[in-house]
N, C-alpha and C. Protein backbone atom coordinates (compact mmCIF):
# COMPACT_ATOMS: atom_id res chain seq x y z
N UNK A 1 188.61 -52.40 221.67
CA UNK A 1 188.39 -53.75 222.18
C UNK A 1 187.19 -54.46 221.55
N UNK A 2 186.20 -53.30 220.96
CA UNK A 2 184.61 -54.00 220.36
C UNK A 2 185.48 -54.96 218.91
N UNK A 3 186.47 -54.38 218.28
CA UNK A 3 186.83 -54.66 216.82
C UNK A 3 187.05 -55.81 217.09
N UNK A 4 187.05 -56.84 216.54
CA UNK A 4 187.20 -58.24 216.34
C UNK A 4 188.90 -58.10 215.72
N UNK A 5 189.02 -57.63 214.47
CA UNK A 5 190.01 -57.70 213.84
C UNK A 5 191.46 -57.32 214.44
N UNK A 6 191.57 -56.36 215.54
CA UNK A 6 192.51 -56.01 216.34
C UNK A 6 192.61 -57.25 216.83
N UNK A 7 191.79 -58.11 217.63
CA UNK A 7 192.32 -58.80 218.29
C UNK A 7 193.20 -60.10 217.50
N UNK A 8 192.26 -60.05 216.43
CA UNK A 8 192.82 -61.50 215.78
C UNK A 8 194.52 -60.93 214.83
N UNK A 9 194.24 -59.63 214.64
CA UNK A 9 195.84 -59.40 214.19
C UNK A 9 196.81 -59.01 215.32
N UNK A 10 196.64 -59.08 216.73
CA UNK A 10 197.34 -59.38 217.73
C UNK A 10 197.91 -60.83 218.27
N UNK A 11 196.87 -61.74 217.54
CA UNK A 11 196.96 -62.80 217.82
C UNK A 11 197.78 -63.37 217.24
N UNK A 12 197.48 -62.97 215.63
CA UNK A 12 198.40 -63.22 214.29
C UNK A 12 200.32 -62.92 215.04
N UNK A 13 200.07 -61.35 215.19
CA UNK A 13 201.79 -61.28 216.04
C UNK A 13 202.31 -61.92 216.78
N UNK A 14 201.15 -62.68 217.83
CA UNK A 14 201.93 -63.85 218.84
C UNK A 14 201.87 -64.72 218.44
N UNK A 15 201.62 -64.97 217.51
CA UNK A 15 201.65 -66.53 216.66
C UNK A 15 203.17 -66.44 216.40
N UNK A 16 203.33 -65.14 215.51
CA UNK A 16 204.82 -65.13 214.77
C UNK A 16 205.86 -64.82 215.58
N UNK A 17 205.36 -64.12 217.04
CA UNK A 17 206.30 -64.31 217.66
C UNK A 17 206.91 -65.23 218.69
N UNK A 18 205.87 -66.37 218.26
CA UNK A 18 206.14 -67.44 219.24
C UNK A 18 205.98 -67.25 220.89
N UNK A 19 204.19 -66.73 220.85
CA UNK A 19 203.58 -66.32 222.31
C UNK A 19 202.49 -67.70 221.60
N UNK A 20 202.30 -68.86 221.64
CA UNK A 20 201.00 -69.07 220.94
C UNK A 20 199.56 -69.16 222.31
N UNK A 21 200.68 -69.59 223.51
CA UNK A 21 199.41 -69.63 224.57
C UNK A 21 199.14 -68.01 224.47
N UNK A 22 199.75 -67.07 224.59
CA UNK A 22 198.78 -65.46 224.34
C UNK A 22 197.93 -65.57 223.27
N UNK A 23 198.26 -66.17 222.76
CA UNK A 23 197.53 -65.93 221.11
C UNK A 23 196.60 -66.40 221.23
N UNK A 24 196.18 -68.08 221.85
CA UNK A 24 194.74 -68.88 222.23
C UNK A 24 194.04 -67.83 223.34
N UNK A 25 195.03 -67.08 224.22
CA UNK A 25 194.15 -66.69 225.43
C UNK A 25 193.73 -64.97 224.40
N UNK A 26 193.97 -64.79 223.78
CA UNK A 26 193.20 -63.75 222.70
C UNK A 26 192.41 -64.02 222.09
N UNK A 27 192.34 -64.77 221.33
CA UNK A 27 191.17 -65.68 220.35
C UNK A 27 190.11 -65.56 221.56
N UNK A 28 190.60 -66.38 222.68
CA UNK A 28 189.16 -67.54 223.53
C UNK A 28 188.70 -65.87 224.15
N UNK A 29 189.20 -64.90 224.11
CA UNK A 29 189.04 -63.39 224.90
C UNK A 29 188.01 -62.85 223.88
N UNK A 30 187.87 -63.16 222.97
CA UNK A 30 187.21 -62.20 221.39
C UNK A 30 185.89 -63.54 221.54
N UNK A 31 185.69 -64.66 221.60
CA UNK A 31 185.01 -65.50 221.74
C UNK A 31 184.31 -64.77 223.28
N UNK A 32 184.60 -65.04 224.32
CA UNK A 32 183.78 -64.27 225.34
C UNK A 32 183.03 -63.30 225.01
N UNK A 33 183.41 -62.30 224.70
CA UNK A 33 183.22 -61.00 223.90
C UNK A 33 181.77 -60.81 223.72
N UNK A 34 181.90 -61.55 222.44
CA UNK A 34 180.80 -61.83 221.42
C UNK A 34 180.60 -63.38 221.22
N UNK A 35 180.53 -63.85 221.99
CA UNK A 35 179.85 -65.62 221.81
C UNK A 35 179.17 -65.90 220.35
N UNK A 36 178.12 -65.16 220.06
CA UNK A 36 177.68 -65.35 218.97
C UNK A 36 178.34 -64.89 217.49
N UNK A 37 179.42 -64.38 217.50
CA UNK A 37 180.27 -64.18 216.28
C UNK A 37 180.71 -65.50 215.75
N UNK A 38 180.74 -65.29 214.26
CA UNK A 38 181.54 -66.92 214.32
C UNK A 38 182.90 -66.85 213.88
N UNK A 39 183.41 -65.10 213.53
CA UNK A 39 184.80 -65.20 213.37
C UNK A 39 185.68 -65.91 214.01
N UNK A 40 185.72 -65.13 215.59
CA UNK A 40 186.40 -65.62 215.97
C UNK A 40 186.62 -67.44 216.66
N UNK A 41 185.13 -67.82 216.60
CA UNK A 41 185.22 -69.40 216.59
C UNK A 41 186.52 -69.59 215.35
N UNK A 42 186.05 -69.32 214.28
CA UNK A 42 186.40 -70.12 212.94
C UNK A 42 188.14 -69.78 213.16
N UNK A 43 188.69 -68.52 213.80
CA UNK A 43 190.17 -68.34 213.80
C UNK A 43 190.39 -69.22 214.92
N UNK A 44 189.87 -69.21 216.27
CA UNK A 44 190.34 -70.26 217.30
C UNK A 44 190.30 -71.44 216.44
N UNK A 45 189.94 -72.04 215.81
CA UNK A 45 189.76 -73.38 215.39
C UNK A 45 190.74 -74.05 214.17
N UNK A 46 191.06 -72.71 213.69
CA UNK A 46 192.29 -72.54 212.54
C UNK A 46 193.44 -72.79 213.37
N UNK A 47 193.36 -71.78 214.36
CA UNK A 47 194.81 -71.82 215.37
C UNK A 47 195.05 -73.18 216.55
N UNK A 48 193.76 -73.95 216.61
CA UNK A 48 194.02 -75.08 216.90
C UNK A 48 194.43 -76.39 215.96
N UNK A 49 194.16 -76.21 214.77
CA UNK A 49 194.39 -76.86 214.05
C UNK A 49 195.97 -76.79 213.22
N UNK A 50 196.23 -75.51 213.10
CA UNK A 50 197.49 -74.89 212.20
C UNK A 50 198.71 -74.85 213.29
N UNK A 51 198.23 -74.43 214.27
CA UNK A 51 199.78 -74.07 215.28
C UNK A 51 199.82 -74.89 216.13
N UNK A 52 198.50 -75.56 216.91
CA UNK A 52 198.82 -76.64 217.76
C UNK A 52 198.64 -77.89 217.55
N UNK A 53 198.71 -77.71 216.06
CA UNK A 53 198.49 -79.51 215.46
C UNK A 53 197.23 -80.46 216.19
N UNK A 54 196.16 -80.16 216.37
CA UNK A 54 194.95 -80.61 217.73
C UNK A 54 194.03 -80.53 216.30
N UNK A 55 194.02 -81.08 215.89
CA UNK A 55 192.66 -81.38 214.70
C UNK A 55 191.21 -81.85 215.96
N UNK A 56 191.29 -82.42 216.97
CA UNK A 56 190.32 -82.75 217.81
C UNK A 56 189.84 -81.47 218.46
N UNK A 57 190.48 -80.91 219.02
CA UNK A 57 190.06 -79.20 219.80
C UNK A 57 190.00 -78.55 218.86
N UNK A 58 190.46 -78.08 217.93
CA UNK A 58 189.69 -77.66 216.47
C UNK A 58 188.08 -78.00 216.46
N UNK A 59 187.76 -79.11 216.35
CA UNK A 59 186.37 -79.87 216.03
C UNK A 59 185.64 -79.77 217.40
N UNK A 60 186.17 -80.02 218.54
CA UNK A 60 185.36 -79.61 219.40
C UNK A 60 184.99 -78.02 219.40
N UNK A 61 185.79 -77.25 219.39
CA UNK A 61 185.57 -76.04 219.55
C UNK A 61 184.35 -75.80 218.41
N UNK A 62 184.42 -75.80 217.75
CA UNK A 62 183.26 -75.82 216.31
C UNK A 62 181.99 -76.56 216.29
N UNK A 63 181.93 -77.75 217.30
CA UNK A 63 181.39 -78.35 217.87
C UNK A 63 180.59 -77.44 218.98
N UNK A 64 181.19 -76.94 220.25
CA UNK A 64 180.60 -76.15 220.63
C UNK A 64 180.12 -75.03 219.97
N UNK A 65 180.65 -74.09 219.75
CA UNK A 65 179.88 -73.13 218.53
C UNK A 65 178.88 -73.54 218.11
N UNK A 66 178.59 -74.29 217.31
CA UNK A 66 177.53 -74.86 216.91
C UNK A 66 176.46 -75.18 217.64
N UNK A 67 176.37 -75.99 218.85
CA UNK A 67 175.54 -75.63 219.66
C UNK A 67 175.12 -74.94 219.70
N UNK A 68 176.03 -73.79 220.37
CA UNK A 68 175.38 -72.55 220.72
C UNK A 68 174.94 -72.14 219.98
N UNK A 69 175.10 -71.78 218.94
CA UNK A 69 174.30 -70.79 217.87
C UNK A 69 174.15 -71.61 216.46
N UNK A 70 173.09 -72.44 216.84
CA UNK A 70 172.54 -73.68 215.30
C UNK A 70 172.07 -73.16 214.36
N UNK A 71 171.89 -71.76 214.30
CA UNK A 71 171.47 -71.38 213.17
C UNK A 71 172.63 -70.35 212.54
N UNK A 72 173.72 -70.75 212.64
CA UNK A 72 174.74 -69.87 212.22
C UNK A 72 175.54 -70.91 211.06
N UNK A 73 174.83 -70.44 209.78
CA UNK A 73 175.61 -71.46 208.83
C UNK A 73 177.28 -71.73 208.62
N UNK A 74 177.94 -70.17 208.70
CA UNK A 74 179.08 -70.05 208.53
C UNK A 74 179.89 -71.13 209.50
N UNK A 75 179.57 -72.14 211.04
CA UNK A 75 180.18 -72.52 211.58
C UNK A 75 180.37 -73.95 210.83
N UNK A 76 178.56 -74.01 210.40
CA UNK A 76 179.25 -75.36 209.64
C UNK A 76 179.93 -75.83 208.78
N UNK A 77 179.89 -74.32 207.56
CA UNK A 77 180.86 -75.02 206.27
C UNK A 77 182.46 -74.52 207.23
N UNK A 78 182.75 -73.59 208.25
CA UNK A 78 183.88 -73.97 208.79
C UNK A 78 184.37 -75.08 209.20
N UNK A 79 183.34 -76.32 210.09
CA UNK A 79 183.70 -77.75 210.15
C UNK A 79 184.08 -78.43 209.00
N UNK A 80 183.11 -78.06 207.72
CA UNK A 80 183.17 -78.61 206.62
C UNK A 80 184.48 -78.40 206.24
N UNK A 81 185.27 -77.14 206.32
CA UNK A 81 186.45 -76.81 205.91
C UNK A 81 187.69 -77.33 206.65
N UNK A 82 187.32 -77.59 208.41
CA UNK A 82 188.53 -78.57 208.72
C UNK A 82 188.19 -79.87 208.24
N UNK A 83 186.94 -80.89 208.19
CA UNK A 83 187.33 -81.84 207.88
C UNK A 83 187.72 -82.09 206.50
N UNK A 84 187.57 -81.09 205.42
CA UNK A 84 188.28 -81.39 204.61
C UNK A 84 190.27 -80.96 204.82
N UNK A 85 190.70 -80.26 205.35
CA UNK A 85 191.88 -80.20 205.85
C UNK A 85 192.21 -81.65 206.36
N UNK A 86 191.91 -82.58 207.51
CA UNK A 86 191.86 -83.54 207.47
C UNK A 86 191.93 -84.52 206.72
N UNK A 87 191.00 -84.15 205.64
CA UNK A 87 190.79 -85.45 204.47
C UNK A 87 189.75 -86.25 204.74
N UNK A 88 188.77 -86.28 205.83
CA UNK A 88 188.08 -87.20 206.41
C UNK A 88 186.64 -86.96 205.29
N UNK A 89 186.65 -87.37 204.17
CA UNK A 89 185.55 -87.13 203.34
C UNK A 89 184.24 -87.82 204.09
N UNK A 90 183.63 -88.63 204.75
CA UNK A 90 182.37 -89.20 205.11
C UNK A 90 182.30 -87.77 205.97
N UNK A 91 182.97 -87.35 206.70
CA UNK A 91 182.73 -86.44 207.66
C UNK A 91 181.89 -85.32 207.23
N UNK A 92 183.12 -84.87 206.14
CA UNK A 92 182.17 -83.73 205.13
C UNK A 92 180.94 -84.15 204.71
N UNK A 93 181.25 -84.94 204.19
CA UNK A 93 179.42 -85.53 203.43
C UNK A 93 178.33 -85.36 204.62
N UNK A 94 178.91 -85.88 205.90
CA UNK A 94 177.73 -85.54 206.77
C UNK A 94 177.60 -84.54 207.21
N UNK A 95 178.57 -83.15 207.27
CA UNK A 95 178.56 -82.16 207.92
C UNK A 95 177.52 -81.73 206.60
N UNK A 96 177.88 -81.20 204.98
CA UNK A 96 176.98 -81.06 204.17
C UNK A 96 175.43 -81.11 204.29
N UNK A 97 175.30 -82.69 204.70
CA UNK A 97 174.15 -83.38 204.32
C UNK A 97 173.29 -82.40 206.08
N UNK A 98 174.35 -82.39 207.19
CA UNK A 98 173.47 -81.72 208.32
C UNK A 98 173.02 -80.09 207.69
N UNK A 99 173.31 -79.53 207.21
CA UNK A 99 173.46 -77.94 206.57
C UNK A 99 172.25 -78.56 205.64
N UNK A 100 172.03 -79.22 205.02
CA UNK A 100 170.71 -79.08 203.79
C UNK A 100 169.68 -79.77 204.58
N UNK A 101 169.56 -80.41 205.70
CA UNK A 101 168.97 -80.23 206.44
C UNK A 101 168.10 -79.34 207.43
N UNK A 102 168.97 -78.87 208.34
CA UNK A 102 168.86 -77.55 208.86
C UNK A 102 168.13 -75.93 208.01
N UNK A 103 169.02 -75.88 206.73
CA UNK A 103 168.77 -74.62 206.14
C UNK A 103 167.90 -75.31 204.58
N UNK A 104 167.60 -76.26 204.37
CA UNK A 104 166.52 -76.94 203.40
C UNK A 104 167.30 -75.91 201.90
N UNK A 105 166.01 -75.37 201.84
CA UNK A 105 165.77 -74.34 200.16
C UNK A 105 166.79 -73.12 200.38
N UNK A 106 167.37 -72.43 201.76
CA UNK A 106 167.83 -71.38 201.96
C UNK A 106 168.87 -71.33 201.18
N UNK A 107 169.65 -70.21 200.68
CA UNK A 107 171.12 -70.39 200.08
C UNK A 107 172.22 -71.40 200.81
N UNK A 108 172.19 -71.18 202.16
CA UNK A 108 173.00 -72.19 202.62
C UNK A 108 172.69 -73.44 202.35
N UNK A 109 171.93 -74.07 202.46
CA UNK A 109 171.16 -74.96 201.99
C UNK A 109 171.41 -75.74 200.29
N UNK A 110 171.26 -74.48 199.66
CA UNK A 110 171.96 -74.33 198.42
C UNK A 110 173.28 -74.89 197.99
N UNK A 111 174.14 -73.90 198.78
CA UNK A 111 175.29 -74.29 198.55
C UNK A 111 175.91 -75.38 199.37
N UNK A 112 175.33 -75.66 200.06
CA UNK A 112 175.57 -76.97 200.66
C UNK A 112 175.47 -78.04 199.86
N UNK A 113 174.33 -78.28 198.49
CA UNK A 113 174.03 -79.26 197.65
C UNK A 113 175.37 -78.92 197.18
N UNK A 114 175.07 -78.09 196.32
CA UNK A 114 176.31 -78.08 195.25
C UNK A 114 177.76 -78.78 196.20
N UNK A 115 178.14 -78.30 197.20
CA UNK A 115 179.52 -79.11 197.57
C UNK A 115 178.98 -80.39 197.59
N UNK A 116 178.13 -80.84 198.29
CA UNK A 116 177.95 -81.93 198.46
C UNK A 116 178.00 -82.83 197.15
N UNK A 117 177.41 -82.77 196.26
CA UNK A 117 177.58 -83.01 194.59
C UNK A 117 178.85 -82.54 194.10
N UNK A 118 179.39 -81.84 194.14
CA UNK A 118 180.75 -81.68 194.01
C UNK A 118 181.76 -82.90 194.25
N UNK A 119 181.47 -83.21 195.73
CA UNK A 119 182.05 -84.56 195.73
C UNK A 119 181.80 -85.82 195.43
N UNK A 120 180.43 -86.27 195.74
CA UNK A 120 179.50 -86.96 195.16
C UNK A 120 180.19 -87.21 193.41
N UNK A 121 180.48 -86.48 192.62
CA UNK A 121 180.71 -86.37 191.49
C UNK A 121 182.26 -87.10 191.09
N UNK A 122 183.07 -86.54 191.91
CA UNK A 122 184.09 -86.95 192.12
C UNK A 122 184.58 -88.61 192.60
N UNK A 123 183.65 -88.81 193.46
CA UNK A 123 183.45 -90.41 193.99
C UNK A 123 183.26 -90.89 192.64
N UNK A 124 182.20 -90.06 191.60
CA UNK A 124 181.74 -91.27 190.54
C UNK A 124 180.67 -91.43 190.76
N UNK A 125 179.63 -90.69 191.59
CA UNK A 125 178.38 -91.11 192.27
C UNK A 125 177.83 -90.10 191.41
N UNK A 126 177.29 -90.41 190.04
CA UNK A 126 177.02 -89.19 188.93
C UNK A 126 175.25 -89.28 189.09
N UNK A 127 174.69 -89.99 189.61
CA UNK A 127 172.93 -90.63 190.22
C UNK A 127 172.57 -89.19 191.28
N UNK A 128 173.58 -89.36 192.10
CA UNK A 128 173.52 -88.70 193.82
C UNK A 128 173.86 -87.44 193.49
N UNK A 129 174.56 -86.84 192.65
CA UNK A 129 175.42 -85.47 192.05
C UNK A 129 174.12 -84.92 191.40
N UNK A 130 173.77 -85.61 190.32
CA UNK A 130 172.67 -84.83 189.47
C UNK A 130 171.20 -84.38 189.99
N UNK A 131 170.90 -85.70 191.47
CA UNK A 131 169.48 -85.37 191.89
C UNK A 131 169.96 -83.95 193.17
N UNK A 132 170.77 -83.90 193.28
CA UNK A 132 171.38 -82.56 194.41
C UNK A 132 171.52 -81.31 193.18
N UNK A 133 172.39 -81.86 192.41
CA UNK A 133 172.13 -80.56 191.20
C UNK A 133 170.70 -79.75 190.66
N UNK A 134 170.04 -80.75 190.58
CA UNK A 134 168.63 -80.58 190.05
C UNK A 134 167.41 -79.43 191.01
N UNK A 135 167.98 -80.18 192.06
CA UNK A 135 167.48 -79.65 193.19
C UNK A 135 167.32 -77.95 193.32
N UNK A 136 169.18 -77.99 193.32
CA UNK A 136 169.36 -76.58 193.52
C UNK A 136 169.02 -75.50 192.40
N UNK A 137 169.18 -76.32 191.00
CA UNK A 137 168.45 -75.53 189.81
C UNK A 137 166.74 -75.12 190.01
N UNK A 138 166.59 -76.04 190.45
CA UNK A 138 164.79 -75.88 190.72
C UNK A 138 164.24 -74.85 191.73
N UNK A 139 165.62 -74.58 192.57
CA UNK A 139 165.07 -73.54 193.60
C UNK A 139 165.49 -71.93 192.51
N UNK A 140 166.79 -72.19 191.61
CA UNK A 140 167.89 -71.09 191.23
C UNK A 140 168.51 -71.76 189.87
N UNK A 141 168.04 -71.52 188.99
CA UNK A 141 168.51 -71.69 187.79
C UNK A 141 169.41 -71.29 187.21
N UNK A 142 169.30 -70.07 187.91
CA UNK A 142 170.87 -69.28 187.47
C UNK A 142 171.81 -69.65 188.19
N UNK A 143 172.10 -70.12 189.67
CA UNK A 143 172.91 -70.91 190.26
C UNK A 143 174.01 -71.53 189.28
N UNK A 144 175.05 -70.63 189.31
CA UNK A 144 176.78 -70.87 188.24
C UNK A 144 177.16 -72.15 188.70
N UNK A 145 177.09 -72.30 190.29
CA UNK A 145 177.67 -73.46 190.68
C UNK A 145 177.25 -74.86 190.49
N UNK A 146 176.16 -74.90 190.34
CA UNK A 146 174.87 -76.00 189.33
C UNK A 146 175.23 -76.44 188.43
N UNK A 147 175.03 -74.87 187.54
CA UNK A 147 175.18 -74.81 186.43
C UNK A 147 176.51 -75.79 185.48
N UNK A 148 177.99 -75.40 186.59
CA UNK A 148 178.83 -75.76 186.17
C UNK A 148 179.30 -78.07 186.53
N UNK A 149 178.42 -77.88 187.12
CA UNK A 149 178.11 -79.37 187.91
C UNK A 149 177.38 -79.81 186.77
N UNK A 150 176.01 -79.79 186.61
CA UNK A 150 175.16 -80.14 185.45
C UNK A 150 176.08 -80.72 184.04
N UNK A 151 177.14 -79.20 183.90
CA UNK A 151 178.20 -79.48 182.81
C UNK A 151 178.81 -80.45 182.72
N UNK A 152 179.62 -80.68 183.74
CA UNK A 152 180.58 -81.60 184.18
C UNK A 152 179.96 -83.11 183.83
N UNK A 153 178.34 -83.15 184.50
CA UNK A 153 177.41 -84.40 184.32
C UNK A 153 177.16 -84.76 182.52
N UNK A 154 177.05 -83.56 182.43
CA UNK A 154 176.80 -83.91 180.60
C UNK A 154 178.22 -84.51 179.70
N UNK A 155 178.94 -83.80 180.40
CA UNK A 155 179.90 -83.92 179.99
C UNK A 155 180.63 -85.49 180.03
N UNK A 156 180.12 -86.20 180.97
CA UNK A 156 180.67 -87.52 181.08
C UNK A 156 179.41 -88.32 181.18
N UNK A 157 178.25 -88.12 180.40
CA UNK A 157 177.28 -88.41 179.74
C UNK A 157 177.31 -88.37 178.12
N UNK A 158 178.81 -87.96 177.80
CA UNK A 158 179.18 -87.65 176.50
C UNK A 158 177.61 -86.99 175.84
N UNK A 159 177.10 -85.80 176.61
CA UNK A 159 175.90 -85.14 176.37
C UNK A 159 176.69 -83.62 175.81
N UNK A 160 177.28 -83.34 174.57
CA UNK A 160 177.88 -82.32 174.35
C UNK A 160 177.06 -81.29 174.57
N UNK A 161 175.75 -81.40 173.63
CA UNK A 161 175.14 -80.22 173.38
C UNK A 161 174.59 -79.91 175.10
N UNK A 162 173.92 -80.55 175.82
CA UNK A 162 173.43 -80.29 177.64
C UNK A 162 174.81 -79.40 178.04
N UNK A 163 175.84 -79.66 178.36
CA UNK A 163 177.04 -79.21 178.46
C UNK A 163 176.83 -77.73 178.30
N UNK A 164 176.94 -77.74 176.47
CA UNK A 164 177.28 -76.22 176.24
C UNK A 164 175.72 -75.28 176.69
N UNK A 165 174.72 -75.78 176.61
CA UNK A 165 174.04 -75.37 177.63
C UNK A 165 173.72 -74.25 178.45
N UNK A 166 174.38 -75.27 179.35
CA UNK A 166 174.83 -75.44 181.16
C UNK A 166 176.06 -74.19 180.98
N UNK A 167 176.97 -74.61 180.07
CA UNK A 167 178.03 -73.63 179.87
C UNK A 167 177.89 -71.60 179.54
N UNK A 168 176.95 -72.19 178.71
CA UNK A 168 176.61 -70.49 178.15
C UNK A 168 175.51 -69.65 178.96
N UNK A 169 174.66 -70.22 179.96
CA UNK A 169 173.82 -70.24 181.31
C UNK A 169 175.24 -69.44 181.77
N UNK A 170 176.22 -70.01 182.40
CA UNK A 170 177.14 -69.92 183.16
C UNK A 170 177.52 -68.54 183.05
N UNK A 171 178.32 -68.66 181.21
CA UNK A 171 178.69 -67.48 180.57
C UNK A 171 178.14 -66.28 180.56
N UNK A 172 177.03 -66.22 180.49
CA UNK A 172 175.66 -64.93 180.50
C UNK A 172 176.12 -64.28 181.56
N UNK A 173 176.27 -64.72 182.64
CA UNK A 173 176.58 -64.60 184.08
C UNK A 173 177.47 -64.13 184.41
N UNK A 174 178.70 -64.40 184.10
CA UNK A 174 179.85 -64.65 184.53
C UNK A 174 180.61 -64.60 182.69
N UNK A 175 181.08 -63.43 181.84
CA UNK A 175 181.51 -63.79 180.90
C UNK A 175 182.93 -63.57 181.05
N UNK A 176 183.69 -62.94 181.67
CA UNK A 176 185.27 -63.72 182.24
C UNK A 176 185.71 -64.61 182.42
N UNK A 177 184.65 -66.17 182.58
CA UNK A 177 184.90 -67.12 182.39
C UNK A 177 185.38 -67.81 181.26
């Protein structure tokens, strides 16, 4: 009953077998449990979102979580991850922008820039992308995910040589790439 994973692959079976209220009253049972886990938040919130079509009780539920335990990064890039399911991009940007807040210089923190510039980049907002890039290089230079952002920036800076760079940084690292 301590395993988390039993419960959520019990849950998984009443999903498929078309129990889904057993399946929420399993999830919200593993949530009692251990309140402070954020697995099972992040699967209740999947299974509100995936099986009961409730994108709102999804977000609340994650919403609460969060409360409760504000220093648990994993809940927020989970919000981050339904509202991108959604599509609701301002949302993300602010869920992001709350995470580099909260966790500043920390890795979460970190990787919070980089998504956040990730999209930022994508908008075309190549100003807002590079000073978040910069950022995270200055804490982590070796940071691949930077690294490969920076690229992308040079790259439509028609900055070849910055690029390859940024690129062979990457490569050192990571030469399967």
């Amino acid at each position: 009953p301590k395993d988390f994973q039993y419960r959520a692959n019990l849950a998984s079976f009443l999903v498929k077998t078309n129990q889904p209220d057993k399946a929420e009253k399993t999830l919200r049972a593993a949530i009692a449990q251990d309140p402070d886990a954020d697995k099972p938040h992040l699967l209740l919130a999947d299974f509100l979102f995936t099986v009961r079509k409730d994108s709102k009780a999804a977000e609340h539920e994650l919403m609460t979580a969060i409360k409760e335990n504000p220093k648990n990064s994993i809940l927020y890039f989970g919000l981050a991850g339904l509202y991108e399911k959604t599509g609701d991009a301002s949302r993300i940007m602010d869920t992001y922008r709350e995470i580099i807040s909260r966790f500043d210089k920390k890795p979460e923190g970190l990787r919070a820039r980089n998504q956040l510039a990730s999209m930022l980049l994508r908008e075309g907002k190549q100003d807002e992308a590079e000073k978040l890039t910069d950022e995270v290089l200055k804490e982590n230079p070796s940071d691949n995910d930077a690294l490969l952002i920076k690229a992308r920036l040079s790259l439509l800076r028609q900055d070849a040589q910055g690029a390859i760079t940024a690129l062979r940084a990457v490569l050192r690292d990571q030469q399967n790439l």
